[in-house]
N, C-alpha and C. Protein backbone atom coordinates (compact mmCIF):
# COMPACT_ATOMS: atom_id res chain seq x y z
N UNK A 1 0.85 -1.18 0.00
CA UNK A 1 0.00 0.00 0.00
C UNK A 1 0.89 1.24 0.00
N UNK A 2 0.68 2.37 -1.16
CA UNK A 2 1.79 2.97 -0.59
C UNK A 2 0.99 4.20 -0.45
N UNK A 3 1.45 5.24 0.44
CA UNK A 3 1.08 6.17 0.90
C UNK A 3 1.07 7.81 -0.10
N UNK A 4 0.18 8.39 -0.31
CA UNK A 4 0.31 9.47 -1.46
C UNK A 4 1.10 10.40 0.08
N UNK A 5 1.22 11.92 -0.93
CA UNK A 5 2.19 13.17 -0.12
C UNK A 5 0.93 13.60 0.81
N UNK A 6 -0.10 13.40 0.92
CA UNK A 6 -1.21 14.38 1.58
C UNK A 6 -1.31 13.48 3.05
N UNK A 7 -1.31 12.01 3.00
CA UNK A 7 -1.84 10.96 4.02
C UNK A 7 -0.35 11.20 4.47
N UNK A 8 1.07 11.17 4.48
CA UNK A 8 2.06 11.22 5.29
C UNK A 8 2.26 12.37 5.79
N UNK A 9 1.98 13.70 5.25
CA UNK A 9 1.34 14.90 6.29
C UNK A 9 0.89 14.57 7.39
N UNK A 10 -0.20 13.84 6.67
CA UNK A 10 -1.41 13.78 8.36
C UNK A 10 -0.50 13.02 8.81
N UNK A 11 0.21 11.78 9.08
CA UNK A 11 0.22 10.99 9.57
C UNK A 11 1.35 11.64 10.60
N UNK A 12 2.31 12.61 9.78
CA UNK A 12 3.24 13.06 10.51
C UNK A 12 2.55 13.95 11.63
N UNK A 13 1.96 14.46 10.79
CA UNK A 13 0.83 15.93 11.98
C UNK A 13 0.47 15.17 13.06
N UNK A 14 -0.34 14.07 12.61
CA UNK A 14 -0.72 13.14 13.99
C UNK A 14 0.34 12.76 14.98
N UNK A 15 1.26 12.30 14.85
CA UNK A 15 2.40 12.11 15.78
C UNK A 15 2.74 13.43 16.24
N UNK A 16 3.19 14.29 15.56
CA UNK A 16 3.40 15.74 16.23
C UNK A 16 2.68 16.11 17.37
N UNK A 17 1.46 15.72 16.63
CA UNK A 17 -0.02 16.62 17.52
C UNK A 17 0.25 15.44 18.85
N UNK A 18 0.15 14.23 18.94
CA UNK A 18 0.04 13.17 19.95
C UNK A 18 1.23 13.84 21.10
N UNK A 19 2.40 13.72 20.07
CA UNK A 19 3.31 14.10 21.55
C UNK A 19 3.81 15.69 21.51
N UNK A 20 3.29 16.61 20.93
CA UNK A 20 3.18 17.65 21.70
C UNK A 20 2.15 18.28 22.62
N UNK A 21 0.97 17.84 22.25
CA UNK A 21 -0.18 17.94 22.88
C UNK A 21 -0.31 17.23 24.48
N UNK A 22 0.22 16.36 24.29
CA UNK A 22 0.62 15.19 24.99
C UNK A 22 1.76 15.41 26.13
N UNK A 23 2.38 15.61 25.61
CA UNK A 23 3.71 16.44 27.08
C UNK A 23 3.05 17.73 27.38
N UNK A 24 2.49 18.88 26.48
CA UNK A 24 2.58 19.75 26.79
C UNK A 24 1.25 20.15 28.17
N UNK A 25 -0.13 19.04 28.04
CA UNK A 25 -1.14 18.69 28.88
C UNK A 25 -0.40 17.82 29.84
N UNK A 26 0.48 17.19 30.22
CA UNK A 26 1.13 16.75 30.97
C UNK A 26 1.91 17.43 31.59
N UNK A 27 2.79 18.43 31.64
CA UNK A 27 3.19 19.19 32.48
C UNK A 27 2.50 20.35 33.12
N UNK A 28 1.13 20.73 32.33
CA UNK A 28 0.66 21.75 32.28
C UNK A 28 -0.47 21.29 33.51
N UNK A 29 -0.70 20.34 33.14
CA UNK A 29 -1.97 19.28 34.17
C UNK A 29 -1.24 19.09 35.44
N UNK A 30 0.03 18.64 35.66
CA UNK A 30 0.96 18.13 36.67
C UNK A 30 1.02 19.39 37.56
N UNK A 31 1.57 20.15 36.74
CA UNK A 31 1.84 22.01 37.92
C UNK A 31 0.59 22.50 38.46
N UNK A 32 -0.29 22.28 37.69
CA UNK A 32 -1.57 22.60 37.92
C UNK A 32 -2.34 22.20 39.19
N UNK A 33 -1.72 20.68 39.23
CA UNK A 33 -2.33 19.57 40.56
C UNK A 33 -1.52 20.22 41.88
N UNK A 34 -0.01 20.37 41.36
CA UNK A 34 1.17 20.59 42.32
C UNK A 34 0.14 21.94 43.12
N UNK A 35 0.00 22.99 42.16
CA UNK A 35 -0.03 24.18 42.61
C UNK A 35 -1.02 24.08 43.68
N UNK A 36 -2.37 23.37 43.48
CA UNK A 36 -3.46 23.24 44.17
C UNK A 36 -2.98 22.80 44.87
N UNK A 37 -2.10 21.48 45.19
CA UNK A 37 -1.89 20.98 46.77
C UNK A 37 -1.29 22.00 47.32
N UNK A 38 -0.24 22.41 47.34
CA UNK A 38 0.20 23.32 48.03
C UNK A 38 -0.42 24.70 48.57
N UNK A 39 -1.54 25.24 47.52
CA UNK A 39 -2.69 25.69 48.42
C UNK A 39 -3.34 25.30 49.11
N UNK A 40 -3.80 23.90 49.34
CA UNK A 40 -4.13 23.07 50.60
C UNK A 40 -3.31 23.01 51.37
N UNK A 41 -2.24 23.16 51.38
CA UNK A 41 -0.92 23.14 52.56
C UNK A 41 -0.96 24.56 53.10
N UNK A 42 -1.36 25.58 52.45
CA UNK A 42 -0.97 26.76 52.98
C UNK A 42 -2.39 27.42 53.27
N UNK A 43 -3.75 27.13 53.13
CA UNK A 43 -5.01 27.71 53.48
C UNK A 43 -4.72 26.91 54.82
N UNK A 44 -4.31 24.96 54.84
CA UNK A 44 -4.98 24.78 56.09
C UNK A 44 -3.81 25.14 57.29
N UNK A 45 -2.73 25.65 56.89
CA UNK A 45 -1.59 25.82 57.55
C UNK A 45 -2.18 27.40 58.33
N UNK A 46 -2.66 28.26 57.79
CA UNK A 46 -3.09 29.54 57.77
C UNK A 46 -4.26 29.52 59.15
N UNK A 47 -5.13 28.19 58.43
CA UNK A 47 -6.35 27.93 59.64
C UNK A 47 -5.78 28.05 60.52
N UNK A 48 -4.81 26.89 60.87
CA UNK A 48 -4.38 26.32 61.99
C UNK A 48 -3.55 27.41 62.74
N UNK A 49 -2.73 27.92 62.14
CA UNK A 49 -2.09 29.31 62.37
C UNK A 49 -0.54 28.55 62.88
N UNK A 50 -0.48 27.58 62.06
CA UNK A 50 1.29 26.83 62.46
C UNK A 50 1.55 26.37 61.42
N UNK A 51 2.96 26.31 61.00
CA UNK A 51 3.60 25.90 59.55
C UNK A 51 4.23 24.24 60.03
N UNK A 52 4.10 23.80 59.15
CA UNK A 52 4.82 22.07 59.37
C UNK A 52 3.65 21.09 60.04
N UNK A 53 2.26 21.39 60.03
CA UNK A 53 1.59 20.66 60.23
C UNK A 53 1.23 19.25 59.61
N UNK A 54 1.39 18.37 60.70
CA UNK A 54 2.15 16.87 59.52
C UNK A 54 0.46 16.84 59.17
N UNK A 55 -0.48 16.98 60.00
CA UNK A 55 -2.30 17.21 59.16
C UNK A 55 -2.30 17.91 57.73
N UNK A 56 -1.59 19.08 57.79
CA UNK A 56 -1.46 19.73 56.40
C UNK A 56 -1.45 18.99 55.40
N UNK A 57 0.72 18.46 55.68
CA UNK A 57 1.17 17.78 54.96
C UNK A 57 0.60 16.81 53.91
N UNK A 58 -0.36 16.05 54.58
CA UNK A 58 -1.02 15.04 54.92
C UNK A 58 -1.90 14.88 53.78
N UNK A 59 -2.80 16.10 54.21
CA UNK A 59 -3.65 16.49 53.14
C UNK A 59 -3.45 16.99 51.57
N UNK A 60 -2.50 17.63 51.65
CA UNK A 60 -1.44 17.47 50.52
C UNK A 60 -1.41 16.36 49.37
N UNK A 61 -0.08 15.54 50.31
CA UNK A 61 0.12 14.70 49.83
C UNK A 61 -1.32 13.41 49.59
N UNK A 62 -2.49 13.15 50.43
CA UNK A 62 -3.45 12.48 49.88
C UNK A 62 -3.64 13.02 48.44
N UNK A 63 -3.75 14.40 48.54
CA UNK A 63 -4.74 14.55 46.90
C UNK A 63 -3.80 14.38 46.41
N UNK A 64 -2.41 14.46 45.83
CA UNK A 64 -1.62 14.34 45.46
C UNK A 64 -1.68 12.92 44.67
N UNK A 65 -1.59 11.87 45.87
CA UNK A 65 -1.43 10.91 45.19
C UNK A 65 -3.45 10.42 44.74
N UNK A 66 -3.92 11.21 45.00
CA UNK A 66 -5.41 10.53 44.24
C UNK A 66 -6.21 11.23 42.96
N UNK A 67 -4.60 11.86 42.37
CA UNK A 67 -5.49 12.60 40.75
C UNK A 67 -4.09 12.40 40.52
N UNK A 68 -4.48 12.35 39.03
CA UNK A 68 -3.29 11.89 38.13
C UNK A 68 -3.46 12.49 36.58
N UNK A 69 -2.31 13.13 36.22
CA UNK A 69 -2.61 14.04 34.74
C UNK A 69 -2.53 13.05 33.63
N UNK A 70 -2.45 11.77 33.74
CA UNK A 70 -2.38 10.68 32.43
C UNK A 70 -4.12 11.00 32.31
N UNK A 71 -5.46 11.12 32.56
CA UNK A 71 -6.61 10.55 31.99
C UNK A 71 -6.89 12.02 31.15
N UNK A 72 -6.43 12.99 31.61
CA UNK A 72 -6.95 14.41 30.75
C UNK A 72 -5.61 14.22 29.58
N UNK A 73 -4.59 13.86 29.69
CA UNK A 73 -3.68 13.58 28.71
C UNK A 73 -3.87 12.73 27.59
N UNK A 74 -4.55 11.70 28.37
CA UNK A 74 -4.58 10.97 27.00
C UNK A 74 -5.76 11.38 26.18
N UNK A 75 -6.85 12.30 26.95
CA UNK A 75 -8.22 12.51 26.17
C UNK A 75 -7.28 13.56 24.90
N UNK A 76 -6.50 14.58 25.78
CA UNK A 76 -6.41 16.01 24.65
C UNK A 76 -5.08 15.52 23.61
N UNK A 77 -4.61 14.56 23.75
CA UNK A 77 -3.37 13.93 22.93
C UNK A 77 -4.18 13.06 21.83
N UNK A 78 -5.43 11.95 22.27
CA UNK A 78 -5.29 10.97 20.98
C UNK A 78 -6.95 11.12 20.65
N UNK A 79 -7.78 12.33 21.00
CA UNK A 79 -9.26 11.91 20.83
C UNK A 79 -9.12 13.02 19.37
N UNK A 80 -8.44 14.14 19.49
CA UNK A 80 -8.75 15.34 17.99
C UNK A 80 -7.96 14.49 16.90
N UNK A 81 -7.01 13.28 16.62
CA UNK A 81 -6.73 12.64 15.75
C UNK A 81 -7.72 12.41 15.28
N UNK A 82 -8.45 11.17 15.49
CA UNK A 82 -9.52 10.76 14.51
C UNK A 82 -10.63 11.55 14.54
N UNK A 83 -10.78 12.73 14.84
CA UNK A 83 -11.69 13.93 14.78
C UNK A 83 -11.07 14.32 13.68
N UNK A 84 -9.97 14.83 13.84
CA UNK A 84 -9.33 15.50 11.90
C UNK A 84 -9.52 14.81 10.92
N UNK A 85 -8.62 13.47 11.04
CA UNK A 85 -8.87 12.37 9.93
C UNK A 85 -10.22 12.41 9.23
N UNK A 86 -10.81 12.28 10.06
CA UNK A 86 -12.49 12.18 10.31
C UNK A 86 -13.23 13.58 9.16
N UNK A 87 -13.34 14.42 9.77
CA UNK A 87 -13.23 15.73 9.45
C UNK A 87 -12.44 15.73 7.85
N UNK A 88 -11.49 15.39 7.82
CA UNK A 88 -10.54 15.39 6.52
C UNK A 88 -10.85 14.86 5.48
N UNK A 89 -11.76 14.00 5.80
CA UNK A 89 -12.21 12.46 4.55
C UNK A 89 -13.22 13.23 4.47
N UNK A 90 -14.07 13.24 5.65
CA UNK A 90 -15.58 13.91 5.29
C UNK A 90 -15.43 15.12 4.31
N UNK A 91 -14.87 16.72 4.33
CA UNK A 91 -14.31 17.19 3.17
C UNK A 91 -14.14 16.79 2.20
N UNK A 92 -13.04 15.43 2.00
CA UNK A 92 -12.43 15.68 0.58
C UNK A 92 -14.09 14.86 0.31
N UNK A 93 -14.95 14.21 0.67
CA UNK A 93 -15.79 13.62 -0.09
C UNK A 93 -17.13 14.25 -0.31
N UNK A 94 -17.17 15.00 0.17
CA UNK A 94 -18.39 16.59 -0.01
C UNK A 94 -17.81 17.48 -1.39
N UNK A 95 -16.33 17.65 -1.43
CA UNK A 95 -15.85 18.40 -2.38
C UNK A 95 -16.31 17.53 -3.65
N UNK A 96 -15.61 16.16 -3.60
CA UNK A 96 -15.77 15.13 -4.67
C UNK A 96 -17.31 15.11 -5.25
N UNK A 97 -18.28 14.85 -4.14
CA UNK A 97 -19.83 14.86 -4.31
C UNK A 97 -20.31 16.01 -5.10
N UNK A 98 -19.96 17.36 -4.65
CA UNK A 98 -19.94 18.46 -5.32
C UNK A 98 -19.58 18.70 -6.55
N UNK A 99 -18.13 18.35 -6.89
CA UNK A 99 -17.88 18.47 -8.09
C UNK A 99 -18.70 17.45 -8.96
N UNK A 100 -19.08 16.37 -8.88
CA UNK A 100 -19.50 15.09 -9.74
C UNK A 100 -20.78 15.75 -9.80
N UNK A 101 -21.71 16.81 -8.74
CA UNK A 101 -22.67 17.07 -9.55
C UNK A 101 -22.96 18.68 -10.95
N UNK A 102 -21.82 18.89 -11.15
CA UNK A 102 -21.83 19.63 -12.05
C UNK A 102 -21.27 18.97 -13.13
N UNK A 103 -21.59 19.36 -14.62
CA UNK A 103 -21.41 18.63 -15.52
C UNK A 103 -20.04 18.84 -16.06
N UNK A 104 -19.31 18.38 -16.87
CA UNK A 104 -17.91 18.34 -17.47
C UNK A 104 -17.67 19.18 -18.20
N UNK A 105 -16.92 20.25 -18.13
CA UNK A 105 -16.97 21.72 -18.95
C UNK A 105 -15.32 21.26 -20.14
N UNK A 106 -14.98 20.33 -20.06
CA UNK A 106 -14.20 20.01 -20.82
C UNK A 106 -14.69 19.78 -22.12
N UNK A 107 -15.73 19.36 -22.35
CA UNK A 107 -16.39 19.44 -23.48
C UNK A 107 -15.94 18.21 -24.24
């Protein structure tokens, strides 16, 4: 099967899109989680009105370890692939449909 110049575009775009999309929701998701715990460290540190509270800590580190940036990663990395593809075929075959209903001016 060999591949025309338009399908190794996509195919490249798709890998591009997978792992830049893909690291870039992954670090972005990760700091994001970080940042929030540590506002839980420092609202309930604030309550309490003492720093090093191993309760803080605690609380922290639970949410910490009970959300994880792999399930929003993998949605925004591999679900708009076959949305484009998708999207891409549907086009070229509306264009095709379109043209086939006008008649042949070639004469």
């Amino acid at each position: 099967m060999k591949l025309g110049g338009s399908k190794r575009i996509g195919i490249v775009a798709s890998v591009a899109w997978i792992l830049g999309a893909g690291a870039y929701t992954l670090i972005t998701v990760g700091d994001a989680q970080i940042r929030y715990a540590s506002s839980l460290t420092i609202s309930c540190e604030k309550a309490d009105n003492w720093q090093g509270s191993p309760e803080c800590d605690a609380r922290s580190t639970d949410y910490l370890a009970s959300v994880s940036p792999w399930p929003e990663t993998a949605i925004v990395a591999f679900v708009p692939v076959p949305l484009a593809w998708g999207t891409a075929y549907l086009l070229l075959f509306l264009v095709g449909w379109i043209r086939r209903g006008f008649p042949d001016s070639r004469g």
